[in-house]
PDB file of N, CA and C in Angstrom:
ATOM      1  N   UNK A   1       5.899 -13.873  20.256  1.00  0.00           N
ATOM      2  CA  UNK A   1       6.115 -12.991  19.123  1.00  0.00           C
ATOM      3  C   UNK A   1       5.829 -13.762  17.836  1.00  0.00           C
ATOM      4  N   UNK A   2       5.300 -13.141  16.859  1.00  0.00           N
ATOM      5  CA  UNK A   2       4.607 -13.844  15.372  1.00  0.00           C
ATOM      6  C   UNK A   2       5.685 -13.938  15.000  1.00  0.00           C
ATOM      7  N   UNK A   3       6.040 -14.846  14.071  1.00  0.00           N
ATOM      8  CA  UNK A   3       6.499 -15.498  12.740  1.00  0.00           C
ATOM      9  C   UNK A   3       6.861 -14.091  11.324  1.00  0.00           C
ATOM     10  N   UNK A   4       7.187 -13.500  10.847  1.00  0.00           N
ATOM     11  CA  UNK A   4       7.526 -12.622   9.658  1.00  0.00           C
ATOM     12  C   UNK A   4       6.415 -13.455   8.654  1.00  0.00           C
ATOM     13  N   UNK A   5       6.194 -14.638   9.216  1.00  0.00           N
ATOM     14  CA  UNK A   5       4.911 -14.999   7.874  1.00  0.00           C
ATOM     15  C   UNK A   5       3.904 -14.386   8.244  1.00  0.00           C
ATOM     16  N   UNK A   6       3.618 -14.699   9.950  1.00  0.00           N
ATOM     17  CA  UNK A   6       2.400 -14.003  10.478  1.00  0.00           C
ATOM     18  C   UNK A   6       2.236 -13.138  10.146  1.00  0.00           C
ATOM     19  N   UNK A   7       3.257 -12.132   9.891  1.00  0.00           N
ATOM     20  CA  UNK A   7       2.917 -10.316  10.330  1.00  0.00           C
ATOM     21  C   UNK A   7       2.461 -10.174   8.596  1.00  0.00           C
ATOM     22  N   UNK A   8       2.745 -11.126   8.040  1.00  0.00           N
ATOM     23  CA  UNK A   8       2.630 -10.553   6.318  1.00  0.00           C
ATOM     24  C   UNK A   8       1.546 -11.518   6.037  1.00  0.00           C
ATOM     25  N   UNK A   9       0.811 -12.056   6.628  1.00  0.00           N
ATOM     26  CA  UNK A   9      -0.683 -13.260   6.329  1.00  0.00           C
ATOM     27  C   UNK A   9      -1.708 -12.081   5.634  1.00  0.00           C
ATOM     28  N   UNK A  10      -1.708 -11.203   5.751  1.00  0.00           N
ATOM     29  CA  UNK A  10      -2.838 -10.437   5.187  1.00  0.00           C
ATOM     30  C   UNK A  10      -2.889 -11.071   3.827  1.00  0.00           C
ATOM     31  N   UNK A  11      -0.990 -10.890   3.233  1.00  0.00           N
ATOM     32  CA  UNK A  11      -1.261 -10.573   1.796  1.00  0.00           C
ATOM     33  C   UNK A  11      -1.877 -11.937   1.296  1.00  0.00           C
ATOM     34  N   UNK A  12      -2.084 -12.633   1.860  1.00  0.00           N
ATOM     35  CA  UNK A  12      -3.476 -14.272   0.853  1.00  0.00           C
ATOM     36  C   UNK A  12      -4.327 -13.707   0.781  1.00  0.00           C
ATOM     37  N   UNK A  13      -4.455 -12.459   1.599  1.00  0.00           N
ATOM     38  CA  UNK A  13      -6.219 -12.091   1.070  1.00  0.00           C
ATOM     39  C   UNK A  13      -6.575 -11.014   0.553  1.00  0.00           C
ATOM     40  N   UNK A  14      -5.539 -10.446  -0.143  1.00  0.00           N
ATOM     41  CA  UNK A  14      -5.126  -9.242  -1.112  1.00  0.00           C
ATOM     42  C   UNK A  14      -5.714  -8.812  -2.149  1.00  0.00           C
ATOM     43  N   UNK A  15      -6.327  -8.037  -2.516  1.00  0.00           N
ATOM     44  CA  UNK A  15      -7.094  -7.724  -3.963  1.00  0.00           C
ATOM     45  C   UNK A  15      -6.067  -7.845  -5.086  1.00  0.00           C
ATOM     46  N   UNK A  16      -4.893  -7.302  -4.898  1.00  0.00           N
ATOM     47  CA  UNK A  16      -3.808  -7.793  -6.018  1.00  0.00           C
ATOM     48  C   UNK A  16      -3.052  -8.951  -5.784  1.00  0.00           C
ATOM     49  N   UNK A  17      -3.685 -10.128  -5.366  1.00  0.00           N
ATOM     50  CA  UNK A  17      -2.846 -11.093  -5.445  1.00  0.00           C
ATOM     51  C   UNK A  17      -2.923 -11.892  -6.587  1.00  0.00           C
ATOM     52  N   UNK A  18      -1.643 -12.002  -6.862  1.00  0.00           N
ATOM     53  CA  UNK A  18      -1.481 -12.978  -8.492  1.00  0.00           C
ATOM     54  C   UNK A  18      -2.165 -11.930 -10.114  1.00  0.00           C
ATOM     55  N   UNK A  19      -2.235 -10.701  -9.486  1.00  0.00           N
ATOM     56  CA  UNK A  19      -2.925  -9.689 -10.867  1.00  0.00           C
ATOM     57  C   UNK A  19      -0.753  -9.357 -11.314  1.00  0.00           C
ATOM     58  N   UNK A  20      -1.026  -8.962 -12.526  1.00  0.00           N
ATOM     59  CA  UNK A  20       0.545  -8.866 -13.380  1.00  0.00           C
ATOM     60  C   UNK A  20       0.395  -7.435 -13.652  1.00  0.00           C
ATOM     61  N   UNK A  21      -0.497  -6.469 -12.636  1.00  0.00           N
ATOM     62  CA  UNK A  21      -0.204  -5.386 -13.341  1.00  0.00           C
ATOM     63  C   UNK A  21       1.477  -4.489 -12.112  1.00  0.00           C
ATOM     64  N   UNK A  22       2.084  -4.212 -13.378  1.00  0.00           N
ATOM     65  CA  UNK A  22       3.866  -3.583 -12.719  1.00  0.00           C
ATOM     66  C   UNK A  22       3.537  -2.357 -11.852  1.00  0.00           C
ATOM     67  N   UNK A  23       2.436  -1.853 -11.776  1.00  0.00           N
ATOM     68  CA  UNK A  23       2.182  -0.559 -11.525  1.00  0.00           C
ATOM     69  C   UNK A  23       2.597  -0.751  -9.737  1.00  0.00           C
ATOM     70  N   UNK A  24       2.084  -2.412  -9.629  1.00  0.00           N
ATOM     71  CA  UNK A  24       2.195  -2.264  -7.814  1.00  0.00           C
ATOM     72  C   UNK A  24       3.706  -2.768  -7.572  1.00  0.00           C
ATOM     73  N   UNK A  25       4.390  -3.070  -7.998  1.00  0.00           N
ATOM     74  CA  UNK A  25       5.942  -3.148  -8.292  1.00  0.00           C
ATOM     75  C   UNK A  25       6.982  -2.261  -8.767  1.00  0.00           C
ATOM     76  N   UNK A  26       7.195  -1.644 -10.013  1.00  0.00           N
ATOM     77  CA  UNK A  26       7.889  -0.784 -10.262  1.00  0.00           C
ATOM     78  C   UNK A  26       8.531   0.188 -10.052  1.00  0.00           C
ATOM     79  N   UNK A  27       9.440   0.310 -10.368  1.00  0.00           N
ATOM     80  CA  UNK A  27      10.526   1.254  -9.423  1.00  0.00           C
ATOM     81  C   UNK A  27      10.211   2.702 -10.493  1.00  0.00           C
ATOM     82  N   UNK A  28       9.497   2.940 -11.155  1.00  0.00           N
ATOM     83  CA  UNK A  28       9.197   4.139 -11.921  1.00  0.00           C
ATOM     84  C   UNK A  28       7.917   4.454 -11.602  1.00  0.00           C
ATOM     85  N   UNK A  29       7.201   5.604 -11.693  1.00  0.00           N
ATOM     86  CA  UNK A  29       6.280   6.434 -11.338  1.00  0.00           C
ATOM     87  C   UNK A  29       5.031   5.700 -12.337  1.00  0.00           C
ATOM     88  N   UNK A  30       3.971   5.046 -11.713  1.00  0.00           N
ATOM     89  CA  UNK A  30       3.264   4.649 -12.819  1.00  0.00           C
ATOM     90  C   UNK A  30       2.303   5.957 -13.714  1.00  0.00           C
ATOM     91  N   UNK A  31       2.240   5.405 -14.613  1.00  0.00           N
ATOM     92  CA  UNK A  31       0.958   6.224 -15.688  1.00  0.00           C
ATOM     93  C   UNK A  31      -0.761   6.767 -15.237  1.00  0.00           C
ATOM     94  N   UNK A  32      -0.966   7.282 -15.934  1.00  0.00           N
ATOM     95  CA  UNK A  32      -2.502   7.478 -14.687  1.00  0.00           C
ATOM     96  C   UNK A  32      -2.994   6.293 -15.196  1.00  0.00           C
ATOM     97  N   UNK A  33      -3.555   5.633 -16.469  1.00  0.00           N
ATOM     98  CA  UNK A  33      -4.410   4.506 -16.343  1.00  0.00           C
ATOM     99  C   UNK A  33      -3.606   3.622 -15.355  1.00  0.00           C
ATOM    100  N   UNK A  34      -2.561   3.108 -15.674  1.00  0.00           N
ATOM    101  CA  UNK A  34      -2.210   2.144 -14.558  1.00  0.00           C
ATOM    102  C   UNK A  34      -2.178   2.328 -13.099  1.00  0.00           C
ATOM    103  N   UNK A  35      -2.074   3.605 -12.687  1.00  0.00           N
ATOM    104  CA  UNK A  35      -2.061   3.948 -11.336  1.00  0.00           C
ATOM    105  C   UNK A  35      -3.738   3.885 -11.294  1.00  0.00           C
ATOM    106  N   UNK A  36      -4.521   4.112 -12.062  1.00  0.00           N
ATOM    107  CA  UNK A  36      -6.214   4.222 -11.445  1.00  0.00           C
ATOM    108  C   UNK A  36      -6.583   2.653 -11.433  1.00  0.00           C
ATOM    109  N   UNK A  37      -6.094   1.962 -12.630  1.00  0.00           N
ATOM    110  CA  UNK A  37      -6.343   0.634 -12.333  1.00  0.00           C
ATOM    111  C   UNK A  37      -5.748  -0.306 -11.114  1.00  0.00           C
ATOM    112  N   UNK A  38      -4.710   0.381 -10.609  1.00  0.00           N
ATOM    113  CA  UNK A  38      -4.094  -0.606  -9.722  1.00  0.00           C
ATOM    114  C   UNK A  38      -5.083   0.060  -8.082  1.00  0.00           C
ATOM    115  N   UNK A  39      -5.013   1.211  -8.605  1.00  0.00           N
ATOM    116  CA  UNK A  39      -5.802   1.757  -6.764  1.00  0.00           C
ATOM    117  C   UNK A  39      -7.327   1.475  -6.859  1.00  0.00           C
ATOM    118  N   UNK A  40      -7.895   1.053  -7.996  1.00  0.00           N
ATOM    119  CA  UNK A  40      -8.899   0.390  -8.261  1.00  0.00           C
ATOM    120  C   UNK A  40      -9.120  -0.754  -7.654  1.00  0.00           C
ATOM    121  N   UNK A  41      -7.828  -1.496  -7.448  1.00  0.00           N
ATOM    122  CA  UNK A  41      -8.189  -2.656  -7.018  1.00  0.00           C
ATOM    123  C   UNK A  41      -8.237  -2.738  -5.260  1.00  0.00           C
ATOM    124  N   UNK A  42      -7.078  -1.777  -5.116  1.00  0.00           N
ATOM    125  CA  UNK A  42      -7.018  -1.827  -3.514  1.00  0.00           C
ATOM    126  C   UNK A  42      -8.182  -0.806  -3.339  1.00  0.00           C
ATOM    127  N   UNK A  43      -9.274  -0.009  -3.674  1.00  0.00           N
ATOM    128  CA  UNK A  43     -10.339   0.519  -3.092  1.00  0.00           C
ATOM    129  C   UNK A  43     -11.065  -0.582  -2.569  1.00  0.00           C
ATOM    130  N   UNK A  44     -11.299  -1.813  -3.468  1.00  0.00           N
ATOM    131  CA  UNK A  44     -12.088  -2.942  -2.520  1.00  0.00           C
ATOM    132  C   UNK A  44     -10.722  -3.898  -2.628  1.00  0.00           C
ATOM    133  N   UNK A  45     -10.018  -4.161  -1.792  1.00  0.00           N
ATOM    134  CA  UNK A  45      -9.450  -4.561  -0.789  1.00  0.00           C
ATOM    135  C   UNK A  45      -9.950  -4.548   0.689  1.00  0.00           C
ATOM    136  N   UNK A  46     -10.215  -6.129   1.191  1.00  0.00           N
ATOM    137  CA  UNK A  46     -10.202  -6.030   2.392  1.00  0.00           C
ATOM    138  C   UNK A  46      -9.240  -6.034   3.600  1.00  0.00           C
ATOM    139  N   UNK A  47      -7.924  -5.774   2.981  1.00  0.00           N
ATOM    140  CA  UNK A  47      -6.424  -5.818   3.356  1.00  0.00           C
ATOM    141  C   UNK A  47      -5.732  -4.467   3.404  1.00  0.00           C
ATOM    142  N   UNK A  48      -6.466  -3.284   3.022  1.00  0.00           N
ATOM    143  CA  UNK A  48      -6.539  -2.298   2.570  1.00  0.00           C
ATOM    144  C   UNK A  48      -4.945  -1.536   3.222  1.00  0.00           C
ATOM    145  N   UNK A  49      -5.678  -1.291   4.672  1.00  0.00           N
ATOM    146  CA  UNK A  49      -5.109  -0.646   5.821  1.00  0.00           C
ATOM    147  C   UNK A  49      -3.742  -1.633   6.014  1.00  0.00           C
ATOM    148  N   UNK A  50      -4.132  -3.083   6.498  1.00  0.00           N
ATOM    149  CA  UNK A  50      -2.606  -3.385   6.877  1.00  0.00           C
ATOM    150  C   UNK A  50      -1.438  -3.672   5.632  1.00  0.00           C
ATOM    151  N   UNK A  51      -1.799  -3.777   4.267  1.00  0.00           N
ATOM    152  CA  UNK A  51      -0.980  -3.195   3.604  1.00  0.00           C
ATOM    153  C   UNK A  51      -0.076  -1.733   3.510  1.00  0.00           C
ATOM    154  N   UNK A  52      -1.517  -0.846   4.041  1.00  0.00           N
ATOM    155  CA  UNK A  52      -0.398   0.462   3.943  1.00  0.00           C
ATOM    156  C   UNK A  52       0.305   0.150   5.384  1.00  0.00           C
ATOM    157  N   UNK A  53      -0.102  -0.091   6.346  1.00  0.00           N
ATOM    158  CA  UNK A  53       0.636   0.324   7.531  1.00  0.00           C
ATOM    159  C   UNK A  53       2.296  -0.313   7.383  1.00  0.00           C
ATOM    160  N   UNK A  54       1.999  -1.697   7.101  1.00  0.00           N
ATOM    161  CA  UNK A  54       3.060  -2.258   6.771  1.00  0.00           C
ATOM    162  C   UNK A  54       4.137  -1.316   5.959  1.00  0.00           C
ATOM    163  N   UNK A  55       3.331  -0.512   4.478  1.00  0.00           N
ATOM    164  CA  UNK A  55       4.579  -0.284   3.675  1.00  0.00           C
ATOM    165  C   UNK A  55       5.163   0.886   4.509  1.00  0.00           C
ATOM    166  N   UNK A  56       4.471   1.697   5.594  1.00  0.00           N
ATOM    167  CA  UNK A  56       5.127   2.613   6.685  1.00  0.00           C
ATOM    168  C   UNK A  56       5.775   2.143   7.187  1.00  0.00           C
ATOM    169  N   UNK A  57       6.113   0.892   7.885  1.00  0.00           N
ATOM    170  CA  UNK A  57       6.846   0.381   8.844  1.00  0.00           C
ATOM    171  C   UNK A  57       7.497  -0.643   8.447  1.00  0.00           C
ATOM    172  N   UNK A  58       7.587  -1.011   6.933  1.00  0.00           N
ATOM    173  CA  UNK A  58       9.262  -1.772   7.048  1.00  0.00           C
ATOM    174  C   UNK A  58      10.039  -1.396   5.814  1.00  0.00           C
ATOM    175  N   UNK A  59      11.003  -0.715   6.204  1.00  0.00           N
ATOM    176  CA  UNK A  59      11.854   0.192   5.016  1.00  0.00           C
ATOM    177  C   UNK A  59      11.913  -0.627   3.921  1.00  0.00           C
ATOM    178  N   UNK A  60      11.603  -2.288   3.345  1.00  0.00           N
ATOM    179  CA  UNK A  60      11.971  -2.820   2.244  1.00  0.00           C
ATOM    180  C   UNK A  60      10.310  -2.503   1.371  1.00  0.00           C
ATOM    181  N   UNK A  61       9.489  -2.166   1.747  1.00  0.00           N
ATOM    182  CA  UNK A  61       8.632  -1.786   1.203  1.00  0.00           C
ATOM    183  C   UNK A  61       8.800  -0.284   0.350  1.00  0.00           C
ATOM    184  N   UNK A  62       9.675   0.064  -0.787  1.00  0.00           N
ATOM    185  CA  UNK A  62      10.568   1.677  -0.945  1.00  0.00           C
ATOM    186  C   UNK A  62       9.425   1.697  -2.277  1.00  0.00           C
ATOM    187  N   UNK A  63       8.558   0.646  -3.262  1.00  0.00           N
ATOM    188  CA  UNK A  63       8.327   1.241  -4.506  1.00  0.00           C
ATOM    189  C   UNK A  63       7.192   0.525  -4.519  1.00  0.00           C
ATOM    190  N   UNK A  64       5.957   1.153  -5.491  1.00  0.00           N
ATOM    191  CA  UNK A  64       5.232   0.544  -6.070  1.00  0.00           C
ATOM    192  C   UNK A  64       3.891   1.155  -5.242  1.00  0.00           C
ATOM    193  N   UNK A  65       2.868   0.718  -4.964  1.00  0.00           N
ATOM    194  CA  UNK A  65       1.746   0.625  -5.019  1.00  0.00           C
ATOM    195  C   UNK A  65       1.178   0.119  -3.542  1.00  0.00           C
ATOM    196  N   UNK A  66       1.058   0.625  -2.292  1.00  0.00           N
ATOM    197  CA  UNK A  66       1.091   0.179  -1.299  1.00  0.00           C
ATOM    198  C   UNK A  66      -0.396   0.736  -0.375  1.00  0.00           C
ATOM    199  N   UNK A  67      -1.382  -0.134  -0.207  1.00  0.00           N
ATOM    200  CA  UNK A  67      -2.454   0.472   0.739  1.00  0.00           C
ATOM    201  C   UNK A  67      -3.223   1.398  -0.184  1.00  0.00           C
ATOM    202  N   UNK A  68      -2.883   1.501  -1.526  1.00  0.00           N
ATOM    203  CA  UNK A  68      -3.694   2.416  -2.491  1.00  0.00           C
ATOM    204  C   UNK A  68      -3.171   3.388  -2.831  1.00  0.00           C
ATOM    205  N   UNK A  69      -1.634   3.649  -2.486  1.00  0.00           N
ATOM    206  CA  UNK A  69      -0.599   4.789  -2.655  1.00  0.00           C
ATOM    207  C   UNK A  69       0.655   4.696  -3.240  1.00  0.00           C
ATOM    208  N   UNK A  70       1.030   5.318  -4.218  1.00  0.00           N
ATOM    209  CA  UNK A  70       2.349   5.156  -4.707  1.00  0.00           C
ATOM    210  C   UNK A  70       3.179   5.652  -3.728  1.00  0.00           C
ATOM    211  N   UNK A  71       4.119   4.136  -3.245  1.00  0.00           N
ATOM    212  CA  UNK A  71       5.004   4.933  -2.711  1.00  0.00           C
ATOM    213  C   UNK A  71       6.520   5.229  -3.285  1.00  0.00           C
ATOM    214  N   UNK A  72       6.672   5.597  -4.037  1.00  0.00           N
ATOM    215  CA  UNK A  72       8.346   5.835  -5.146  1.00  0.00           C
ATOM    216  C   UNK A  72       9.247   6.424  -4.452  1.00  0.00           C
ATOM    217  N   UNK A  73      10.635   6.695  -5.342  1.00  0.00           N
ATOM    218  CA  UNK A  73      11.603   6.350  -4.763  1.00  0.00           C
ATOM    219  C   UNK A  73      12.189   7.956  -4.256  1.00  0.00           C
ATOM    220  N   UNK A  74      12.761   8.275  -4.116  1.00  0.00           N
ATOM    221  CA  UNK A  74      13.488   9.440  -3.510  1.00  0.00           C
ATOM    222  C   UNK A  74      12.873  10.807  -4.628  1.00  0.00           C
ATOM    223  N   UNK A  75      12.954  10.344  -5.855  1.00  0.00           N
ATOM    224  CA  UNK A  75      12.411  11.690  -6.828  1.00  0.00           C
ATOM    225  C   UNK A  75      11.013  11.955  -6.377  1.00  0.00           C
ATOM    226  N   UNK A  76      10.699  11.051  -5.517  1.00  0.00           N
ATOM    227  CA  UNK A  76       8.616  11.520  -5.402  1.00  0.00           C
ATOM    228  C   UNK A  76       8.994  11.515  -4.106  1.00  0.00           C
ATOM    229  N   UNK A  77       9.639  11.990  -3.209  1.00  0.00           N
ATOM    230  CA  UNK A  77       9.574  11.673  -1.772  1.00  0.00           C
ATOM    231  C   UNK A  77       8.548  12.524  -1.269  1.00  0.00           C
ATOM    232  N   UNK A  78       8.193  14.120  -1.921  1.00  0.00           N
ATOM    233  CA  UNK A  78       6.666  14.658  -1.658  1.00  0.00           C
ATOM    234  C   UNK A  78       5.743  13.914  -2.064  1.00  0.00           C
ATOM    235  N   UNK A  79       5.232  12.770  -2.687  1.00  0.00           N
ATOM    236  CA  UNK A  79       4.084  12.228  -3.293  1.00  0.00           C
ATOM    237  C   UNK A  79       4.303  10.936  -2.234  1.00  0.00           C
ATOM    238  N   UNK A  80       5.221  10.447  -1.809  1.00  0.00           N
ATOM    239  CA  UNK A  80       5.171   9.418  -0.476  1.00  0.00           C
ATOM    240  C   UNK A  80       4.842  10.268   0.502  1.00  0.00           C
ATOM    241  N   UNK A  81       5.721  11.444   0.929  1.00  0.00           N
ATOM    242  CA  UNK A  81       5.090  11.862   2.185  1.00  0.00           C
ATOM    243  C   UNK A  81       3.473  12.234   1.998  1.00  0.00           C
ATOM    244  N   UNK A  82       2.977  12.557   1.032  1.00  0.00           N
ATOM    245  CA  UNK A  82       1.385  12.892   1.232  1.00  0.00           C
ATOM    246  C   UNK A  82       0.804  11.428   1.631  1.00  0.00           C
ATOM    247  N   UNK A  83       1.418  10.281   0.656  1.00  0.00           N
ATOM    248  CA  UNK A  83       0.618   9.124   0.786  1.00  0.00           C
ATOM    249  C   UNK A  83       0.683   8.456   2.314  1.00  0.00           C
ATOM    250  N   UNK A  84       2.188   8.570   2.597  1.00  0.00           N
ATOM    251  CA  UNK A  84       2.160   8.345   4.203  1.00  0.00           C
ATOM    252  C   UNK A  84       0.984   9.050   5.170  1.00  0.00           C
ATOM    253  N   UNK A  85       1.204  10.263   4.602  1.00  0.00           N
ATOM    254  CA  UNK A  85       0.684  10.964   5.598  1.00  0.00           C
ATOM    255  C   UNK A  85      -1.413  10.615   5.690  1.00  0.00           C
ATOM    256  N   UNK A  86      -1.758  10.438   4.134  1.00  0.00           N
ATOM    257  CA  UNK A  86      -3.179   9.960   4.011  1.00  0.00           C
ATOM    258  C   UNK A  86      -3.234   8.672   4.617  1.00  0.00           C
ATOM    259  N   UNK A  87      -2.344   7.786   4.728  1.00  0.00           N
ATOM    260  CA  UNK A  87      -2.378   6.089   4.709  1.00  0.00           C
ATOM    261  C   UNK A  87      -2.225   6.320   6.922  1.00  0.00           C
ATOM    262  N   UNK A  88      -1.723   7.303   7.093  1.00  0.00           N
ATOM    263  CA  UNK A  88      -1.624   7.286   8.679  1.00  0.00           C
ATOM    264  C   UNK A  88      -3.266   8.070   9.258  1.00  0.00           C
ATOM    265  N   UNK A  89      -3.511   8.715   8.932  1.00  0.00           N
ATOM    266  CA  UNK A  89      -5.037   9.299   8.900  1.00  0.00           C
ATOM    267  C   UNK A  89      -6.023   8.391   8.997  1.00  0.00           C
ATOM    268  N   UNK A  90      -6.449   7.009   7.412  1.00  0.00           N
ATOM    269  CA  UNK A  90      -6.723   6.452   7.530  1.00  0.00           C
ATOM    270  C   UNK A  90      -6.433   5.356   8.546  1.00  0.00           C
ATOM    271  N   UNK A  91      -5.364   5.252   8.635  1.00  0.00           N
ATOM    272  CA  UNK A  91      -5.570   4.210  10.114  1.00  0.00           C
ATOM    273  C   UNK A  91      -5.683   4.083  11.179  1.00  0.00           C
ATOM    274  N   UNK A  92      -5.737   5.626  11.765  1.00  0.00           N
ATOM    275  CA  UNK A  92      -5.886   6.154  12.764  1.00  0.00           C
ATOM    276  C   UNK A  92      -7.500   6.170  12.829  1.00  0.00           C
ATOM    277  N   UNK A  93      -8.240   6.528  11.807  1.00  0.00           N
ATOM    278  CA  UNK A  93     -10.050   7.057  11.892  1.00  0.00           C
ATOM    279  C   UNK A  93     -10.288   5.242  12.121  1.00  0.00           C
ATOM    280  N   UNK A  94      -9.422   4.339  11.017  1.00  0.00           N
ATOM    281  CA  UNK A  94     -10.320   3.199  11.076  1.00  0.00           C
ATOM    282  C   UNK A  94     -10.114   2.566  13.055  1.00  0.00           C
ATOM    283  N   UNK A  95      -8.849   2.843  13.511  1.00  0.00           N
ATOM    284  CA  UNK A  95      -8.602   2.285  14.688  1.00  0.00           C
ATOM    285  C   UNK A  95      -9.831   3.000  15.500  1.00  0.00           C
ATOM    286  N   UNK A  96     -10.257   4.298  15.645  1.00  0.00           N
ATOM    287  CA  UNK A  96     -10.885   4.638  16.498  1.00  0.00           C
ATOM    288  C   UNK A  96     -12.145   4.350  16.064  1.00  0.00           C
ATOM    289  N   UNK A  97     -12.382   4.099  15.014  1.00  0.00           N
ATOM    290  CA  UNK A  97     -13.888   3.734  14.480  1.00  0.00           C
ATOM    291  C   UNK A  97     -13.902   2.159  15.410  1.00  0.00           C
ATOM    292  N   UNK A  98     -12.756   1.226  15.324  1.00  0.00           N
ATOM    293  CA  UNK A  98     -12.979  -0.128  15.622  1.00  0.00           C
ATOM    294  C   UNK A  98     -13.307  -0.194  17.245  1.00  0.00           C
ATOM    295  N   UNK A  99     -12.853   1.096  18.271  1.00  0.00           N
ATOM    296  CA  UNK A  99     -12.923   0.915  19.637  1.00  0.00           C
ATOM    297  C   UNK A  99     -14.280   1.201  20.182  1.00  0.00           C
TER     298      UNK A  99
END
């Protein structure tokens, strides 16, 4: 069984790694420029997918900017469930694309 570092090694190779924008952090609903700039960055991300899958599958992942999706807090729980629901789609087409 991997290491909790293992399962999170993607993020060294992250399109937002070490960028200061709050949009992929914040516990408030970002703005549209900041939300287009931050999903800007995860469109070329090559980490894309196991970022979102991750923010599906471990409840400390609750805010911010995940796989290219806001996922916020209980007041947006329709704007997470769409993003869940796009971020599970996508990983489903990319898995069967990979077999």
């Amino acid at each position: 069984m991997g290491s909790v570092n293992d399962r999170y090694a993607w993020q060294d190779q992250s399109a937002c790694r070490g960028t200061d924008l709050p949009a992929f952090t914040s516990h408030r609903q970002p703005g549209r420029r900041a939300l287009a700039a931050a999903t800007a960055i995860c469109g070329r991300c090559p980490v894309r997918l196991e970022c979102g899958e991750d923010a599906l599958t471990d409840p400390t992942f609750t805010v911010g900017i995940w796989g290219g999706y806001y996922l916020g807090g209980g007041q947006y729980s329709r704007a997470r469930a769409e993003s869940v629901a796009a971020l599970r789609a996508q990983s489903a087409a990319a898995r069967e694309h990979a077999q």
